[in-house]
Protein backbone atom coordinates (compact mmCIF):
# COMPACT_ATOMS: atom_id res chain seq x y z
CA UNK A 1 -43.26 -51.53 -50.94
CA UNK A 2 -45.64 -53.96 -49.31
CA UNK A 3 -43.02 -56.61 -49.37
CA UNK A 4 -40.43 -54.02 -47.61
CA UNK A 5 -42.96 -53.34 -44.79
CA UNK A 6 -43.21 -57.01 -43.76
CA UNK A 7 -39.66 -57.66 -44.00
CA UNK A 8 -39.17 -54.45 -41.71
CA UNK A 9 -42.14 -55.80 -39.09
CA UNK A 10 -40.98 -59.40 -39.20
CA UNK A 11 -37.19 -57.81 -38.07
CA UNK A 12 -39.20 -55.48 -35.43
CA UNK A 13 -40.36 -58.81 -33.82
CA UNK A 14 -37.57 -60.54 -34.03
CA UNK A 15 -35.51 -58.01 -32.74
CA UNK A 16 -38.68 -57.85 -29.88
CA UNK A 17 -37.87 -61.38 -28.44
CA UNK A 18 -34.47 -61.43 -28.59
CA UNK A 19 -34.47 -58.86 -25.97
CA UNK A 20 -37.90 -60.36 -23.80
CA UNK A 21 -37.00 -60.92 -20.09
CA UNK A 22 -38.03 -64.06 -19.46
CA UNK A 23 -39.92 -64.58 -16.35
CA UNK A 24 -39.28 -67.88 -14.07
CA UNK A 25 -40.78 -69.16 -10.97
CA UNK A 26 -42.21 -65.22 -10.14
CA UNK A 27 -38.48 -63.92 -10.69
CA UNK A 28 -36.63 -62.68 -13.81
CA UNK A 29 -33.82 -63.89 -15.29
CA UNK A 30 -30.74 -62.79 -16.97
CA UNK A 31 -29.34 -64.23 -19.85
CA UNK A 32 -25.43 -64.17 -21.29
CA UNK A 33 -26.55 -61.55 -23.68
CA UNK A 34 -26.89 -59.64 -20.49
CA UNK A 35 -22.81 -60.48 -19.73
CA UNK A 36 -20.35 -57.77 -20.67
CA UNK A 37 -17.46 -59.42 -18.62
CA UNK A 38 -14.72 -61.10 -20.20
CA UNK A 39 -15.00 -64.43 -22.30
CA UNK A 40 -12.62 -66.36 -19.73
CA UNK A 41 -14.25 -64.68 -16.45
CA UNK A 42 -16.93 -66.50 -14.57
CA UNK A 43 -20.45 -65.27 -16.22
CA UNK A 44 -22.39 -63.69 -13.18
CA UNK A 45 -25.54 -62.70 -15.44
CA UNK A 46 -27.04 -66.24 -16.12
CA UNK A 47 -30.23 -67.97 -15.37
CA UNK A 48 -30.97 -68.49 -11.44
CA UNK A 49 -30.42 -71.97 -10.87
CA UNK A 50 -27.22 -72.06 -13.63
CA UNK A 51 -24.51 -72.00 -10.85
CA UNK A 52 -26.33 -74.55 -7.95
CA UNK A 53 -23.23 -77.18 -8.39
CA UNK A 54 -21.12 -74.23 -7.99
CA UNK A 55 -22.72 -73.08 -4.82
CA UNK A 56 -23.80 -76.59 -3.51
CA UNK A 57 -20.07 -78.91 -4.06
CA UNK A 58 -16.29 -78.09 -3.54
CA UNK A 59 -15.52 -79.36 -7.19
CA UNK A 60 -15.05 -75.89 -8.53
CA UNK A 61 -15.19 -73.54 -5.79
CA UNK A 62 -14.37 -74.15 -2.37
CA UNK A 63 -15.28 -70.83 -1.14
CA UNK A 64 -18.18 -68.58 -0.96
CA UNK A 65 -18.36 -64.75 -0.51
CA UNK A 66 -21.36 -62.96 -0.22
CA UNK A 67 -21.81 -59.13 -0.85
CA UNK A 68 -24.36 -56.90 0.52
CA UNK A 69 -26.17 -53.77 0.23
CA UNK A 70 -28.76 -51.85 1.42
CA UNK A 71 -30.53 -48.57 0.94
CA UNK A 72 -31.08 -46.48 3.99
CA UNK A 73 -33.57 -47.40 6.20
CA UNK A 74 -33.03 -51.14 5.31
CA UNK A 75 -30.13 -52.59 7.00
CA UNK A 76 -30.46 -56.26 7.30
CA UNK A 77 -30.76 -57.88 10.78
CA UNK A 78 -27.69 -58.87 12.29
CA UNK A 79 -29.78 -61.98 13.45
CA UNK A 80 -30.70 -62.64 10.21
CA UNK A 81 -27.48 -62.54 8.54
CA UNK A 82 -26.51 -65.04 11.21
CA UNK A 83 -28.86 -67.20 10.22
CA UNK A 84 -28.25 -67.38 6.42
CA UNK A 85 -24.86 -67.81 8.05
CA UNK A 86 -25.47 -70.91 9.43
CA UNK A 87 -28.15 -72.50 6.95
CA UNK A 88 -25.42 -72.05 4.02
CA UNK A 89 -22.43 -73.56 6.21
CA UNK A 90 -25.55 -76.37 6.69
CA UNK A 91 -25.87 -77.30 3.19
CA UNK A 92 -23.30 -76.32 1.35
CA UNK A 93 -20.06 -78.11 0.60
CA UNK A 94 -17.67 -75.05 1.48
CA UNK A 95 -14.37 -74.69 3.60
CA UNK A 96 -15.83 -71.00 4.31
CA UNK A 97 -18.57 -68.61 3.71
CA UNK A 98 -18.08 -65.08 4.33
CA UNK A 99 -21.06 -62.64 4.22
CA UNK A 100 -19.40 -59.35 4.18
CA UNK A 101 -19.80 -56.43 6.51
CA UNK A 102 -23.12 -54.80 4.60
CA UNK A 103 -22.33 -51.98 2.61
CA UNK A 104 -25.42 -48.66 2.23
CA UNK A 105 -25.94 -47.87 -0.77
CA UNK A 106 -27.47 -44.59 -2.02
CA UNK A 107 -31.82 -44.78 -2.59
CA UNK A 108 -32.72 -45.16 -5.91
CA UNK A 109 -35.81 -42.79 -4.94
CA UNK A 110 -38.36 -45.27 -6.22
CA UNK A 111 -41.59 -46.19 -5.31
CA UNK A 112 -41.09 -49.41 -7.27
CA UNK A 113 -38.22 -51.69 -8.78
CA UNK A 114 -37.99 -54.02 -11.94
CA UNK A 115 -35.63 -56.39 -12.80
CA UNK A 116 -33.90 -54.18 -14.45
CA UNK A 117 -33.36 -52.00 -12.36
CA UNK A 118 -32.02 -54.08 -10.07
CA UNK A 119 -29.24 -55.57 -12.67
CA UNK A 120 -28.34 -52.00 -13.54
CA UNK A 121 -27.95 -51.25 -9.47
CA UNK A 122 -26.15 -54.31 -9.38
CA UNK A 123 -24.00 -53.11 -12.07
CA UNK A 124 -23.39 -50.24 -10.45
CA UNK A 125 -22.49 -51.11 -6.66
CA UNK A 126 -21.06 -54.83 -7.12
CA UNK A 127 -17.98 -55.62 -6.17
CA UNK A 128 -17.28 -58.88 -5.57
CA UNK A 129 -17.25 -61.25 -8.26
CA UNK A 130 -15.88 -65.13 -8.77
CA UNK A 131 -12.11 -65.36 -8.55
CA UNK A 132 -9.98 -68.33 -7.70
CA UNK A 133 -11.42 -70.59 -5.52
CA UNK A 134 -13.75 -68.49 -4.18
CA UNK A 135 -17.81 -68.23 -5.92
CA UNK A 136 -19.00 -64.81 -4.76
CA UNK A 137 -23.02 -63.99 -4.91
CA UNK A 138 -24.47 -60.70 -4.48
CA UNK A 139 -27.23 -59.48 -2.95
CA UNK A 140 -29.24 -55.80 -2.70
CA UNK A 141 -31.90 -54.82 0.03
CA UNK A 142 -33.86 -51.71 -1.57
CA UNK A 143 -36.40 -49.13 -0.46
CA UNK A 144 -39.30 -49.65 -3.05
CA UNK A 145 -41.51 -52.75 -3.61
CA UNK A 146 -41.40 -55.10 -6.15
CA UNK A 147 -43.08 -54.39 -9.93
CA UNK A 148 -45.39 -57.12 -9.24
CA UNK A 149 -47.35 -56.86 -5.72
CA UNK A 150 -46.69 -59.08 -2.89
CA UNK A 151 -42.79 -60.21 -2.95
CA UNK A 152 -40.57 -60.10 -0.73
CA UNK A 153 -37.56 -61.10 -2.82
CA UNK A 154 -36.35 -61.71 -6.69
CA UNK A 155 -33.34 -64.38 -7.65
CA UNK A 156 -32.55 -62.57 -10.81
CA UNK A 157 -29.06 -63.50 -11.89
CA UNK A 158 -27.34 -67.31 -10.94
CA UNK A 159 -25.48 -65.44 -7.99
CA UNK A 160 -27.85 -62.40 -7.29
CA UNK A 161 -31.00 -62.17 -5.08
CA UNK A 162 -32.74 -58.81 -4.39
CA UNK A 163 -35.02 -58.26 -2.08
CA UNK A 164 -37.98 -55.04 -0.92
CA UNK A 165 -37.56 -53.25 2.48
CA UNK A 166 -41.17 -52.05 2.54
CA UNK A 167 -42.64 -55.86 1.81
CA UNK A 168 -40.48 -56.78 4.78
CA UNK A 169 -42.28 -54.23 6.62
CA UNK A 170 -45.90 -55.13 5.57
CA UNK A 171 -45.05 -59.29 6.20
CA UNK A 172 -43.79 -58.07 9.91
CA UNK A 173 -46.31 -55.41 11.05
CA UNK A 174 -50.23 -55.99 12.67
CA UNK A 175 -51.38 -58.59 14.87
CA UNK A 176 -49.96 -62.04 14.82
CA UNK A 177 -47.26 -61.37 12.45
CA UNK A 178 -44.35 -63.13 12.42
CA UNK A 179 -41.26 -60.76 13.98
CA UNK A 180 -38.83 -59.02 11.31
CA UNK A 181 -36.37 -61.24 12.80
CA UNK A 182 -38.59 -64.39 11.41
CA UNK A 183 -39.26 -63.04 8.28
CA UNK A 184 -35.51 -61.84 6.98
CA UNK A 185 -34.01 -64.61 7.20
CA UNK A 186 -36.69 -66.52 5.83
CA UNK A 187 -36.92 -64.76 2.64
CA UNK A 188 -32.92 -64.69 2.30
CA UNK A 189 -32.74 -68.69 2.39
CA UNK A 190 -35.49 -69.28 0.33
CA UNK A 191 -34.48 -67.06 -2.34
CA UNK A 192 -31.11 -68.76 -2.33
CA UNK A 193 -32.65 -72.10 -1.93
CA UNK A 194 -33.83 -71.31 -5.49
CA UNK A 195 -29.80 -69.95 -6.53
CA UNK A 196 -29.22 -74.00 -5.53
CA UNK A 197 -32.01 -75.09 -7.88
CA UNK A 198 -34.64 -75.71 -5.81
CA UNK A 199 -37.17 -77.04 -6.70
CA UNK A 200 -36.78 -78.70 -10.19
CA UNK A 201 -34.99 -75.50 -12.19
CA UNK A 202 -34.06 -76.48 -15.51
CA UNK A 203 -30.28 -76.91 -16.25
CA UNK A 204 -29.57 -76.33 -12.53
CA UNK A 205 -28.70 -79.92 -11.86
CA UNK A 206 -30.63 -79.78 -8.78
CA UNK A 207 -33.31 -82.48 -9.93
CA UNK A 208 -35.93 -83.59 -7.46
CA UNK A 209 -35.56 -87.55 -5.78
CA UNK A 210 -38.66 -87.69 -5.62
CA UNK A 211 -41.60 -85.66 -7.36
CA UNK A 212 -42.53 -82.50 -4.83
CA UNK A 213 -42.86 -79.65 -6.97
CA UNK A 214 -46.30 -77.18 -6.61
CA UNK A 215 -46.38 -77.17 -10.03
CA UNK A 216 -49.35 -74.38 -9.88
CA UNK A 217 -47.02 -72.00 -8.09
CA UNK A 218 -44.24 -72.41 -9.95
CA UNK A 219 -41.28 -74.01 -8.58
CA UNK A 220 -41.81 -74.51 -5.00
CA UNK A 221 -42.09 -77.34 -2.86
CA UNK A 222 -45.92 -78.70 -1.97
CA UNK A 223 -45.08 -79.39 2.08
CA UNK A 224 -46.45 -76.19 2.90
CA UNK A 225 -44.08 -76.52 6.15
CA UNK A 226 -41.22 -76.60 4.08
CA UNK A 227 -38.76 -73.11 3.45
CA UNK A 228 -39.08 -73.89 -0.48
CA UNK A 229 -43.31 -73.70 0.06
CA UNK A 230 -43.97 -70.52 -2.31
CA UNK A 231 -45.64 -68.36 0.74
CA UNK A 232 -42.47 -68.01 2.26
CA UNK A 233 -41.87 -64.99 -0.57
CA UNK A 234 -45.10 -63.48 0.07
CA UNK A 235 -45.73 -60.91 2.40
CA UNK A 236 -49.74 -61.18 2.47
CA UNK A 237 -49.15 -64.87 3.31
CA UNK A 238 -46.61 -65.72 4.90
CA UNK A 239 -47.78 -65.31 8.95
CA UNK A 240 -50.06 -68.30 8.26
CA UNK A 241 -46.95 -70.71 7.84
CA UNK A 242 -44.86 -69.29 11.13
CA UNK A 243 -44.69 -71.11 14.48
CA UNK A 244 -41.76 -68.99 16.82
CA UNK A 245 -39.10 -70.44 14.53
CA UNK A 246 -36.89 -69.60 11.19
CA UNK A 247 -38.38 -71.60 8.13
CA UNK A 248 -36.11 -74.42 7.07
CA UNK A 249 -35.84 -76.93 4.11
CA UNK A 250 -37.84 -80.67 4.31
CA UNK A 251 -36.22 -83.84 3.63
CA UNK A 252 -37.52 -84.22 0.03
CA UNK A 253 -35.51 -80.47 -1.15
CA UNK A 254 -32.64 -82.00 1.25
CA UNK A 255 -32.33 -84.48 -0.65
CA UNK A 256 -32.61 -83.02 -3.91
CA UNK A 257 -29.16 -80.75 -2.87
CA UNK A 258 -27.28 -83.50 -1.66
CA UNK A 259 -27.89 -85.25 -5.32
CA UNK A 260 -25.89 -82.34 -6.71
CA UNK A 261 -22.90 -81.46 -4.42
CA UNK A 262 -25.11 -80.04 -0.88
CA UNK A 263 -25.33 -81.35 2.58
């Protein structure tokens, strides 16, 4: 009997980690057990990081596509979504990008989001996936915060960011904040400045030239001017880092996407 119970625990625990969401750089990841598509389609539900060649060089994908939704209340800035715009036709090695007309989505009437809630709302409103030529990322603005206080965004699969409406709201609101103008488009190139890689993701191909990774926040540039520094995703800090201008990547993270495929 005693030698039944263990053997039942020691399965319990195993069972435990296999299903563990591991947690990188302050945002979750997905793994392939996650992946319910097709053996020969393009896996979607990898590591963040997993697909920066993909995003950053023409070899495989000379397109991009980007889908959007919102909840209501949390449209995205037509400013902003010029800006991502123009920072991805920057540094990426594409013949087009296309962010699509941004889709509302119903409210998931929560307070609060996990990871995995976001995958399953991913899983239920996505629509766009890799096909072709064409790499197509995803991307969900909700009406909750995240799980863990102060973020304004989570890269939680290799082509899928999510970000929280209200911790644009806190980052943007009292005196001396940064406009929402400054602080949406921010967020939206930093979090996909980590989708390339950035800064030192394992696998991702993206390695650093030269060492410039805050090692004790994760993985984030040290120039604390630079888009990659990790108060860019937080909404308590991120006013202290804001002249009148959008964010934008330093030399050193530059360089670290034009070693795999970037501009």
């Amino acid at each position: 009997m005693r030698r039944s119970k263990r053997i039942l625990v020691l399965n319990t625990l195993i069972f435990s980690l296999m299903i563990f969401t591991v947690s990188c750089f302050n945002n979750p990841t997905g793994t392939d057990e996650d992946n319910e598509e097709e053996p020969d389609q393009y896996s979607h539900t990898q590591n963040p990081g997993l697909s920066a060649n993909d995003f950053l060089s023409n070899e495989n994908y000379t397109d991009l596509v980007i889908e959007v939704d919102y909840m209501p209340g949390y449209a995205p800035n037509q400013q902003a979504i010029d800006s991502l715009q123009a920072f991805l036709e920057r540094r990426l090695n594409k013949t087009t990008v296309t962010i699509l007309e941004p889709t509302e989505v119903p409210s998931g009437d929560q307070s609060q989001y996990s990871a995995s809630d976001v995958r399953d709302l991913e899983s239920e409103h996505r629509s766009e996936f890799t096909e072709g030529e064409t790499l197509a990322a995803y991307m969900i603005i909700v009406d909750g915060e995240y799980e863990q206080q102060n973020v304004l965004g989570i890269a939680y699969y290799n082509t899928s960011n999510a970000f929280f409406g209200p911790a644009y709201d806190q980052a943007s609101s009292g005196f001396g904040a940064p406009s929402r103008y400054q602080v949406e488009p921010t967020s939206l190139r930093h979090k996909f400045g980590h989708l390339f890689g950035l800064v030192n993701i394992d696998g991702s191909g993206t390695d650093m030239q030269t060492d410039h990774q805050d090692e004790q926040n994760g993985h984030h540039c040290d120039n604390e001017n630079c888009l990659m520094y990790y108060a860019m995703e937080r909404p308590d800090l991120i006013s202290q880092f804001f002249d009148d201008s959008v964010a934008e990547l330093d030399a050193n993270c530059i360089a670290d996407l034009q070693a795999n495929g970037g501009k």
